[in-house]
Protein backbone atom coordinates (compact mmCIF):
# COMPACT_ATOMS: atom_id res chain seq x y z
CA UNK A 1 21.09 31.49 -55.45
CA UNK A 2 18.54 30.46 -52.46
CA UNK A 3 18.73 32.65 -49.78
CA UNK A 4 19.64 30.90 -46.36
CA UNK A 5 16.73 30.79 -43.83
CA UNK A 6 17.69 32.29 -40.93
CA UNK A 7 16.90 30.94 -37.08
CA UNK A 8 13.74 33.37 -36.91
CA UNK A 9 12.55 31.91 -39.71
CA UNK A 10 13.17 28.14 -39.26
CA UNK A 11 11.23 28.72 -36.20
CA UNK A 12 8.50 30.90 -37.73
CA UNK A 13 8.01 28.00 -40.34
CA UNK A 14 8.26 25.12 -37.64
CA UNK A 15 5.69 26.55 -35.51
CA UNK A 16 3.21 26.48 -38.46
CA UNK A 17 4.26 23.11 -39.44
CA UNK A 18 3.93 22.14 -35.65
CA UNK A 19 0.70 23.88 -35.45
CA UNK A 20 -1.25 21.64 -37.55
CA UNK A 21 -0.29 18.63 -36.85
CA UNK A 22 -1.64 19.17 -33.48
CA UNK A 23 -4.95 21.51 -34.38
CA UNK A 24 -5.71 18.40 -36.78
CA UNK A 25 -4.95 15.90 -33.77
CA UNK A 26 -6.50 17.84 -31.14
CA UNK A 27 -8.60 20.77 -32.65
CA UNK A 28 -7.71 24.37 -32.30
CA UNK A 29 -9.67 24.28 -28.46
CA UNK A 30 -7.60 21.63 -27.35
CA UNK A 31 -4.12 22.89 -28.54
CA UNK A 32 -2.10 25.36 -25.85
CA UNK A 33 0.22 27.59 -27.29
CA UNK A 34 2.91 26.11 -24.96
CA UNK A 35 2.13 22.92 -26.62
CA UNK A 36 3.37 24.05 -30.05
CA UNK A 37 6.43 25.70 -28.46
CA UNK A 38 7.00 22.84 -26.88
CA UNK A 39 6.82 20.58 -30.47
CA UNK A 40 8.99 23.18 -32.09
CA UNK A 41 11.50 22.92 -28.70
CA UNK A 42 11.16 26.44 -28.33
CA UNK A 43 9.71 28.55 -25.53
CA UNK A 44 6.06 30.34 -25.60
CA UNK A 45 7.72 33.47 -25.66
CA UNK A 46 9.71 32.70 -28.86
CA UNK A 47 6.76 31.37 -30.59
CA UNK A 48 4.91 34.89 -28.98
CA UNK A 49 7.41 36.71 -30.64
CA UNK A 50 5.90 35.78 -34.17
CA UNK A 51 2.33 35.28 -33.48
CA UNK A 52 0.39 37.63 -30.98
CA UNK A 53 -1.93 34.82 -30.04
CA UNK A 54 -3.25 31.28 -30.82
CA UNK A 55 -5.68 32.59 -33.31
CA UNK A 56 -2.63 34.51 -35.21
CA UNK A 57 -0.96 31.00 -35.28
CA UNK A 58 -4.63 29.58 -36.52
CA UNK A 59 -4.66 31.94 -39.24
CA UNK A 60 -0.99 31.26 -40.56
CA UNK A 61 -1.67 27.99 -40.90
CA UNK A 62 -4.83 28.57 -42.73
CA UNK A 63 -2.83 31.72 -44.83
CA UNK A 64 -0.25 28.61 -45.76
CA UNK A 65 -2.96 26.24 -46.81
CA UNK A 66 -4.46 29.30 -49.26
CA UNK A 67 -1.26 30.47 -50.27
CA UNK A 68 -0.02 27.28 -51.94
CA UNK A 69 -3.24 27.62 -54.08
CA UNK A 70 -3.62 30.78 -54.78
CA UNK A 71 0.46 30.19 -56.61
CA UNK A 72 -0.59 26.68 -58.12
CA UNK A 73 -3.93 26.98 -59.61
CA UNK A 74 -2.87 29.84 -61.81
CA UNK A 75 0.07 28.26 -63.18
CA UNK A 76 -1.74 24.69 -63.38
CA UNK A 77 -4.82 26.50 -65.56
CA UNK A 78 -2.44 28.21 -68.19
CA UNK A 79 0.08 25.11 -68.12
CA UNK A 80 -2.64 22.48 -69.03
CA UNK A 81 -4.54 23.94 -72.39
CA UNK A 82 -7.05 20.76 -73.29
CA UNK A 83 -10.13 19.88 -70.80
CA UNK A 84 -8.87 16.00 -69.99
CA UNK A 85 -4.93 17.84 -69.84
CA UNK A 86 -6.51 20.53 -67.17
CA UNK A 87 -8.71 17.87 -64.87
CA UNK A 88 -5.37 15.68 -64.64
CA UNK A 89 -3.33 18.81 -63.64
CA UNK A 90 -5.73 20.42 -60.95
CA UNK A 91 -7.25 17.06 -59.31
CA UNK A 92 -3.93 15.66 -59.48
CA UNK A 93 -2.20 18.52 -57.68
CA UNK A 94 -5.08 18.76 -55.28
CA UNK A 95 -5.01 15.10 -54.23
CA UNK A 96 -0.86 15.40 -54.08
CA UNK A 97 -0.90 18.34 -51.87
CA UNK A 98 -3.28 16.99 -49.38
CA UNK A 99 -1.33 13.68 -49.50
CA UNK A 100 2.17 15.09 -48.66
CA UNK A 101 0.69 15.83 -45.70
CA UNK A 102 -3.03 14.47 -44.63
CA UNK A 103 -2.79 16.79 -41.25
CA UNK A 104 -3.71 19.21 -43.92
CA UNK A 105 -6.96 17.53 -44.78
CA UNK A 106 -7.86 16.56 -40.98
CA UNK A 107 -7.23 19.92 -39.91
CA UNK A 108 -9.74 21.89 -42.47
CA UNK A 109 -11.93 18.76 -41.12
CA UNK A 110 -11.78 19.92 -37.54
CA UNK A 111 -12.11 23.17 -38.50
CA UNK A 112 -15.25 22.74 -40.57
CA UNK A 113 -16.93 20.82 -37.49
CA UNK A 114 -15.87 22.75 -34.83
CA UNK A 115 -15.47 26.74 -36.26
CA UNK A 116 -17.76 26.26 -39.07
CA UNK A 117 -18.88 30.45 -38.81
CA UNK A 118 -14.61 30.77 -39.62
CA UNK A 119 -14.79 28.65 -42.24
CA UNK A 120 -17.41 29.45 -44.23
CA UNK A 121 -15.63 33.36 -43.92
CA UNK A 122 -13.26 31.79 -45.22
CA UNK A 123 -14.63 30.14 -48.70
CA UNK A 124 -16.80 33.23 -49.18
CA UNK A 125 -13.76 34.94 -48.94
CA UNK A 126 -10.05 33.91 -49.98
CA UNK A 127 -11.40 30.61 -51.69
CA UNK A 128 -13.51 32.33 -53.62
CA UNK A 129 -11.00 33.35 -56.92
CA UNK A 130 -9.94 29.90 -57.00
CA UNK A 131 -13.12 28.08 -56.55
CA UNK A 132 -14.21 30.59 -59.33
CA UNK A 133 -11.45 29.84 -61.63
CA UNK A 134 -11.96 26.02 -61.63
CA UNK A 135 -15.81 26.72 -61.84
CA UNK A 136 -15.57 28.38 -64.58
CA UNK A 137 -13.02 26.00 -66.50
CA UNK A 138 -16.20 23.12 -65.63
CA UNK A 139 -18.59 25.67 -67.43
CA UNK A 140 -16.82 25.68 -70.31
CA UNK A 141 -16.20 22.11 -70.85
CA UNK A 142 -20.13 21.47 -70.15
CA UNK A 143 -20.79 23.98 -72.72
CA UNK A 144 -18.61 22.29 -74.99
CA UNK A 145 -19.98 19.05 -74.52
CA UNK A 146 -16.90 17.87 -72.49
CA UNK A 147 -18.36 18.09 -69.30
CA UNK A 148 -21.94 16.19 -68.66
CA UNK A 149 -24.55 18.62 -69.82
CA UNK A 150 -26.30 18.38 -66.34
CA UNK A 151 -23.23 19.41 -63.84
CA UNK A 152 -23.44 22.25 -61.38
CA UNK A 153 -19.88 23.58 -61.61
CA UNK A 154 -19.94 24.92 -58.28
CA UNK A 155 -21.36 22.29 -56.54
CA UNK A 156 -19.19 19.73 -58.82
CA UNK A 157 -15.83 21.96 -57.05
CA UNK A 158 -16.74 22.01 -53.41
CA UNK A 159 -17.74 18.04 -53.71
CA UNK A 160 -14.63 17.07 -55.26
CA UNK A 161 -13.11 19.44 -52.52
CA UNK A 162 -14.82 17.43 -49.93
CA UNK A 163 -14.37 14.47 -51.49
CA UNK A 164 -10.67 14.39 -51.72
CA UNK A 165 -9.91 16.12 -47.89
CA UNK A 166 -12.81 13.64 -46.45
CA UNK A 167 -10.71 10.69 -47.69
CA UNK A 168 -6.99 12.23 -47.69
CA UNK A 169 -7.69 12.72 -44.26
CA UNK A 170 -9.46 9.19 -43.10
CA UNK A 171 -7.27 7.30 -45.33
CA UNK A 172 -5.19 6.23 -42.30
CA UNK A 173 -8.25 4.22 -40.89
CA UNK A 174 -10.19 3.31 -43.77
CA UNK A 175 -8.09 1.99 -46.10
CA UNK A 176 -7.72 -1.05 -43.70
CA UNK A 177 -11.19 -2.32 -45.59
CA UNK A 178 -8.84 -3.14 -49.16
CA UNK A 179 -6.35 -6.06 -47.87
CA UNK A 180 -3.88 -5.71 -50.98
CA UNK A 181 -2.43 -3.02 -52.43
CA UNK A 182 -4.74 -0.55 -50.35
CA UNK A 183 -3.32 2.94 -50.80
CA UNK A 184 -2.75 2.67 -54.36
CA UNK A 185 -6.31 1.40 -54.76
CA UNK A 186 -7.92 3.67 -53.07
CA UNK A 187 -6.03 6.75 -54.55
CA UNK A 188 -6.89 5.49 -58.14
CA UNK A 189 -11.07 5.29 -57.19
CA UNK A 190 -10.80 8.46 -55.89
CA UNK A 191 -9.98 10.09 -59.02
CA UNK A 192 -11.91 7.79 -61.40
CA UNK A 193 -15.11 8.85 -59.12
CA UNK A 194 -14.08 11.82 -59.65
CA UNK A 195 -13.34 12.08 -63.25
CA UNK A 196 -16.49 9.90 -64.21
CA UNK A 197 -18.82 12.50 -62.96
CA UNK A 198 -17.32 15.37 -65.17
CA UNK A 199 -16.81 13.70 -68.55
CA UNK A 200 -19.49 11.68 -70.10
CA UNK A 201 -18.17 8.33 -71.17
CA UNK A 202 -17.08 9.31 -74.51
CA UNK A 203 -15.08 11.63 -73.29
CA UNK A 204 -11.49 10.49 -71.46
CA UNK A 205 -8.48 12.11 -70.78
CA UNK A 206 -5.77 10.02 -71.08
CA UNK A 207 -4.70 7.86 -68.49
CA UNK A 208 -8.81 6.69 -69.75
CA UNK A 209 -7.30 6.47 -73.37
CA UNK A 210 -4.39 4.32 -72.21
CA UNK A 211 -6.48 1.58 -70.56
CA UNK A 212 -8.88 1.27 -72.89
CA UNK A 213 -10.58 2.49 -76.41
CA UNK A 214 -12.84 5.03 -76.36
CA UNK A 215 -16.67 4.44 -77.14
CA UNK A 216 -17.78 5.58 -80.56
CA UNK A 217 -20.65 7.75 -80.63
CA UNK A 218 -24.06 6.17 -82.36
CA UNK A 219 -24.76 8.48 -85.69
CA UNK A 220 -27.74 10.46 -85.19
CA UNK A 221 -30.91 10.61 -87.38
């Protein structure tokens, strides 16, 4: 049975939901707290009850961001047991979460650019154990021969990051480039950049298999 939410909650949950829409509109300097009570239809008191100050409202939106990842990625890693099965699961739930919702993606874009000391706090901190986790899953496929021999796991994880929030959270203006079909074009390129630069072309996982054969290695000497 689901607990009901009660009205201190709804409005807990509104004001973070409120909150970045307008920090990724306007940027944290140019959001008032009476502007987020006032998106909620609350007053500044009532949002003061829950949060102390703007930067406690900053941080539960952040805290919300992290927290949905720190309950996926665990389940996604143990779910999905073979390499192709794993890079489906993770990049696909990382490019669906930031797509529900690209206010998401342009607000860790503002944040970047205009708090960058906060940020990087933040993915030496809390990011860390995931950015970790999916490092090390890109180790062992390039030790494996899975992954391209050549790939910085790391750096592979933070550019994909990048990658996907960069153009989750332009998508809105740049997509008006493709004249047909543009969102589901530009969703599919995004992952087949992505994938291509993990798995060597012998390797697919397999929405690759499904489109087309794979490429039989030459016999060595």
């Amino acid at each position: 049975m689901v607990a009901s939410r009660s009205p201190e909650t709804d409005v807990r949950a509104a004001t973070i939901v409120a909150a970045t829409r307008l920090f990724a509109a306007r940027g944290f300097g140019g959001t008032a707290l009476q502007d987020i009570a006032d998106a909620v239809g609350v007053t500044k008191p009532a949002v003061l009850h829950h949060f102390p100050s703007k930067e406690h409202v900053r941080q539960a939106v952040l805290d919300a961001i992290l927290a949905h990842w720190n309950d996926a990625l665990p389940r996604l890693l143990l779910a999905a047991t073979a390499s192709a099965d794993r890079f489906d699961a993770v990049f696909g739930e990382l490019h669906r979460f930031f797509a529900a919702d690209p206010d998401r993606a342009r607000l860790i874009m503002r944040e970047t650019l205009d708090r960058p000391t906060e940020i990087r706090k933040l993915l030496r901190g809390p990011v860390r154990r995931w950015h970790a986790a999916i490092g090390q899953y890109v180790s062992a496929g390039r030790d494996s021969g899975r992954h391209y021999a050549d790939v910085d796991p790391e750096a592979y994880v933070i550019h994909i990051l990048l990658l996907v929030i960069t153009a989750t959270a332009s998508a809105s203006v740049t997509t008006a480039v493709l004249e047909s079909d543009a969102h589901p074009r530009y969703d599919r390129e995004l992952a087949r950049i992505a994938r291509a630069s993990l798995f060597p072309p012998t390797t697919h996982s397999p929405q690759d298999t499904q489109r087309s054969p794979a490429r039989k290695r030459k016999p060595t000497r």
